[in-house]
N, C-alpha and C. Protein backbone atom coordinates (compact mmCIF):
# COMPACT_ATOMS: atom_id res chain seq x y z
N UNK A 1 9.08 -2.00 16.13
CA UNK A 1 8.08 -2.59 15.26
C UNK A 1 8.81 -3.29 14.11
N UNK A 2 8.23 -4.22 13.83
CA UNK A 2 8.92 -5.46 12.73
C UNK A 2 8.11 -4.96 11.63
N UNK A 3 8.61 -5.23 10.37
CA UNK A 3 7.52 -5.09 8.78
C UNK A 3 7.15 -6.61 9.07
N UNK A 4 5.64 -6.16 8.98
CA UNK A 4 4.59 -7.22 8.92
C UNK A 4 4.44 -7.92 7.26
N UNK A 5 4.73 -8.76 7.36
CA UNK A 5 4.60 -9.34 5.23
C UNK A 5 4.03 -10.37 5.43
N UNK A 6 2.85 -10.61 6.44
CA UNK A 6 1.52 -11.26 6.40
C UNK A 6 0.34 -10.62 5.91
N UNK A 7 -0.63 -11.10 5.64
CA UNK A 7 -1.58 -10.24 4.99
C UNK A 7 -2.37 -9.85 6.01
N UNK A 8 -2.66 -8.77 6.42
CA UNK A 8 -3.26 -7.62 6.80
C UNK A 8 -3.83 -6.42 6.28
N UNK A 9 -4.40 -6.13 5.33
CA UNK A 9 -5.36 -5.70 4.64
C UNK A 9 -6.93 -6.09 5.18
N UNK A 10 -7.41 -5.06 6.07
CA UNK A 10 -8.87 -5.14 6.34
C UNK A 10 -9.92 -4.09 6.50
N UNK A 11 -11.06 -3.91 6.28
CA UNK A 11 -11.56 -3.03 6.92
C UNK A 11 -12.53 -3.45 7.89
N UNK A 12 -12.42 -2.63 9.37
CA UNK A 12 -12.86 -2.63 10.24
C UNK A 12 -14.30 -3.06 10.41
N UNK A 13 -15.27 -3.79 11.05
CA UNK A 13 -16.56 -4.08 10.85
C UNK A 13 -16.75 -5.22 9.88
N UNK A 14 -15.91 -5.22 8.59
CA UNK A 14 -16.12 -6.32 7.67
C UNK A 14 -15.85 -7.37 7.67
N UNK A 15 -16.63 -8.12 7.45
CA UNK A 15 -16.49 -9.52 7.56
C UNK A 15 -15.90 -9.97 6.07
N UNK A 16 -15.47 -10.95 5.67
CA UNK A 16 -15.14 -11.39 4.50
C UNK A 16 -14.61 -13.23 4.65
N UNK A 17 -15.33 -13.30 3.45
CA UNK A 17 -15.27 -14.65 3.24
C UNK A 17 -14.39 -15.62 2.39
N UNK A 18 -13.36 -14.55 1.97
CA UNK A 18 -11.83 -15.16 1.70
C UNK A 18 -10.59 -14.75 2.21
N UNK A 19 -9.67 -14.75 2.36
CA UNK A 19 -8.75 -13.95 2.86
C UNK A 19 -8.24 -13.22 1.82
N UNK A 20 -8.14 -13.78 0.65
CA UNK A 20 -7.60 -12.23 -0.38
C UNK A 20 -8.61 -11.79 -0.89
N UNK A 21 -9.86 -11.49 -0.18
CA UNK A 21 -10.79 -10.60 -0.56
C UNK A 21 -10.15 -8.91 0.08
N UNK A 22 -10.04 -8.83 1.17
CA UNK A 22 -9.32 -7.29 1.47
C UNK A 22 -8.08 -6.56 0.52
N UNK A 23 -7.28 -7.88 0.47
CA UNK A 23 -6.23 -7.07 -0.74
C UNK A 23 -6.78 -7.09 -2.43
N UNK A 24 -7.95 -7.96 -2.92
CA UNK A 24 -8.88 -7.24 -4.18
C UNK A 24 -9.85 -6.16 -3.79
N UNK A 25 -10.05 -6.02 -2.72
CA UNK A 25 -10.63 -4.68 -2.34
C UNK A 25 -9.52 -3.05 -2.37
N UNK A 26 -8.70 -3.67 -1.68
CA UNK A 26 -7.72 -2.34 -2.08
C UNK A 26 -7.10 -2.17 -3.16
N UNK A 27 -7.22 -3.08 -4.18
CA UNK A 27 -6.19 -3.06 -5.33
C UNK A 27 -7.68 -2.30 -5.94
N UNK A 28 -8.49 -2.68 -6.12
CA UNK A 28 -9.80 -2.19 -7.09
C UNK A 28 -9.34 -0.42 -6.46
N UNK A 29 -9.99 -0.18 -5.53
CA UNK A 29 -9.50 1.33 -4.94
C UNK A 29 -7.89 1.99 -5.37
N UNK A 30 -7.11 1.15 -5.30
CA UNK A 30 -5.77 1.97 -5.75
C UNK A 30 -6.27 2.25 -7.53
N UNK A 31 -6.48 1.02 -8.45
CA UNK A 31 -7.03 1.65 -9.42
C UNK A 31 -7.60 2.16 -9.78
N UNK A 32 -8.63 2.63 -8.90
CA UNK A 32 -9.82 3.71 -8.92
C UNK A 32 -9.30 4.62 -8.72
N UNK A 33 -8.38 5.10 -7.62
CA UNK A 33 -7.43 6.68 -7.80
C UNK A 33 -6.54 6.54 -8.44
N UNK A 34 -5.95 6.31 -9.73
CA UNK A 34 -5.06 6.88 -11.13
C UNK A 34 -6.69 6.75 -12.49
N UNK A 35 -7.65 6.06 -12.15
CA UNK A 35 -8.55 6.47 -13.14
C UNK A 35 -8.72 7.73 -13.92
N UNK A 36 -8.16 7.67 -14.82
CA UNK A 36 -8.16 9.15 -15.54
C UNK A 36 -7.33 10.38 -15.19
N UNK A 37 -6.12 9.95 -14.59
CA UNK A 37 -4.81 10.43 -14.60
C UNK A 37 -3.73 10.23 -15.83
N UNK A 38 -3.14 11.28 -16.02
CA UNK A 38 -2.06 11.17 -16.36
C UNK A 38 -0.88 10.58 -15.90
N UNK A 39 -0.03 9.95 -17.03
CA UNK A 39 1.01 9.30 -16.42
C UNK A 39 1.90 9.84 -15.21
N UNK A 40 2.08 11.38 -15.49
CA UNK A 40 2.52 12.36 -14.65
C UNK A 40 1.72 12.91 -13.54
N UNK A 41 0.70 12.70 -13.47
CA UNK A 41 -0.60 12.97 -12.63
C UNK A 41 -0.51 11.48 -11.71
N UNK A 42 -0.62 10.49 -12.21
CA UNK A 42 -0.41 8.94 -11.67
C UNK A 42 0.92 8.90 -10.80
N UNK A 43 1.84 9.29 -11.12
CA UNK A 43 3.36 9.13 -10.63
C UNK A 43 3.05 10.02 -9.37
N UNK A 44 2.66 11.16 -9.48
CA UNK A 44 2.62 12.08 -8.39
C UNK A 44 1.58 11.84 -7.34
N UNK A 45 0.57 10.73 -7.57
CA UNK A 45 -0.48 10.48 -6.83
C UNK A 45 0.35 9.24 -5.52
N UNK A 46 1.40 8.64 -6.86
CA UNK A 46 2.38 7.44 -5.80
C UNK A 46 2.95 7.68 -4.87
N UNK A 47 3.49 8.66 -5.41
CA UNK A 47 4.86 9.47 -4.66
C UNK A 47 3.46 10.28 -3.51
N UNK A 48 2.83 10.84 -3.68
CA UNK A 48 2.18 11.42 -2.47
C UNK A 48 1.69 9.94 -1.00
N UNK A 49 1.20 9.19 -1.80
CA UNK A 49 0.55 8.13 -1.11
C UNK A 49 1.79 7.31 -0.35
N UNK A 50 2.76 7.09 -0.66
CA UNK A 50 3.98 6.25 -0.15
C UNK A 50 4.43 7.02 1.32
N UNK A 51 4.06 8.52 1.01
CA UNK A 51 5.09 9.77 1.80
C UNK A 51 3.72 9.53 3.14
N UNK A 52 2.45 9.85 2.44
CA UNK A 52 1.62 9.60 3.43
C UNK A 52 1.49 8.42 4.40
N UNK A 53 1.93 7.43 3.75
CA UNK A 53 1.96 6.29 4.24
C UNK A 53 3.13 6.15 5.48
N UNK A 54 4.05 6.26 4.37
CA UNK A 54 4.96 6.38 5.80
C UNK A 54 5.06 7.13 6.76
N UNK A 55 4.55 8.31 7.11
CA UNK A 55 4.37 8.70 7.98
C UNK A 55 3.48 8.31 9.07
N UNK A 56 2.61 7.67 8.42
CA UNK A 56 1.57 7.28 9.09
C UNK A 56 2.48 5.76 9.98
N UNK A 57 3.21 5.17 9.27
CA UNK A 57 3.77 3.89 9.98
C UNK A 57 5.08 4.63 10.58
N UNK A 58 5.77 5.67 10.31
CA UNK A 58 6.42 6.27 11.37
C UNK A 58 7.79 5.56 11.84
N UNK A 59 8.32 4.37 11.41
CA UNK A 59 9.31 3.96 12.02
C UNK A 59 10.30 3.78 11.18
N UNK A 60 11.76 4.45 10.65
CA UNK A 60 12.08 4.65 9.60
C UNK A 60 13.11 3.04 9.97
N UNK A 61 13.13 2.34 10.77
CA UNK A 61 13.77 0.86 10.98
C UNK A 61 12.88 0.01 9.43
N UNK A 62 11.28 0.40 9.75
CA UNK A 62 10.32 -0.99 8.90
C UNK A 62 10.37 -0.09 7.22
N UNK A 63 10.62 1.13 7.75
CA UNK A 63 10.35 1.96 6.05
C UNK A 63 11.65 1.14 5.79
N UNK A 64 13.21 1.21 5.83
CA UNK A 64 14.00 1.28 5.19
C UNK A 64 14.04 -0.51 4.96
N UNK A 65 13.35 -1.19 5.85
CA UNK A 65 13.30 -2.40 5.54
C UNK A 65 12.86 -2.58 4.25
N UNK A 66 11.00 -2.31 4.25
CA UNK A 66 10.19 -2.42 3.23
C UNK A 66 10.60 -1.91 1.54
N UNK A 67 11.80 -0.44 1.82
CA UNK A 67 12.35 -0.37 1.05
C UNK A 67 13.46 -1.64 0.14
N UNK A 68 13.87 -1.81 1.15
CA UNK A 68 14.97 -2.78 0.57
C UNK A 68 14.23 -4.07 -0.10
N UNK A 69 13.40 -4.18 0.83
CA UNK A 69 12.51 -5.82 0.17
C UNK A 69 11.91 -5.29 -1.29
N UNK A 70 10.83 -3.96 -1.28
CA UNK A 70 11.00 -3.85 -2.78
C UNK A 70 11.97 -3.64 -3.75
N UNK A 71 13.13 -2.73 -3.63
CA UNK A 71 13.79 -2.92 -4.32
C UNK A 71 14.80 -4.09 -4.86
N UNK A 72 14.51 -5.32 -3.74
CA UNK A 72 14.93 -6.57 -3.94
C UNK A 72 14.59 -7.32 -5.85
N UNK A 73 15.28 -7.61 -6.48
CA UNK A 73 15.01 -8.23 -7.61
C UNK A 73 14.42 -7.69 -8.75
N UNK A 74 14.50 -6.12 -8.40
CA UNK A 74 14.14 -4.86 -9.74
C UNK A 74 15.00 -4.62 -10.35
């Protein structure tokens, strides 16, 4: 499996009538879970969600990719 860095952000059934309507849909939701977190409460919500995530994509070839591309230019 290749890291996909096309936009793919959707939910299933939905129709939508822009294409960066799915990724302002998930960004509203990621800010909706640190709402009324602590900075330390927030950090630990990341760190849980990244771990979940990757497991869920499972292929440590596209993790260590995706890694590198973010840490690209930080």
């Amino acid at each position: 499996m290749a890291l996909n860095l096309n936009p793919n952000i959707a939910e299933p059934g939905k129709r939508y009538f822009h294409a960066f309507t799915p990724g302002d849909d998930f960004y509203e939701a990621l800010i909706e879970t640190h709402r009324d977190l602590s900075d330390d409460q927030s950090a630990m919500v990341n760190a849980k969600l990244v771990l979940l995530l990757s497991n869920h994509i499972g292929d440590l070839r596209v993790l260590r990719e995706a890694m590198a591309i973010a840490r690209a230019d930080t």
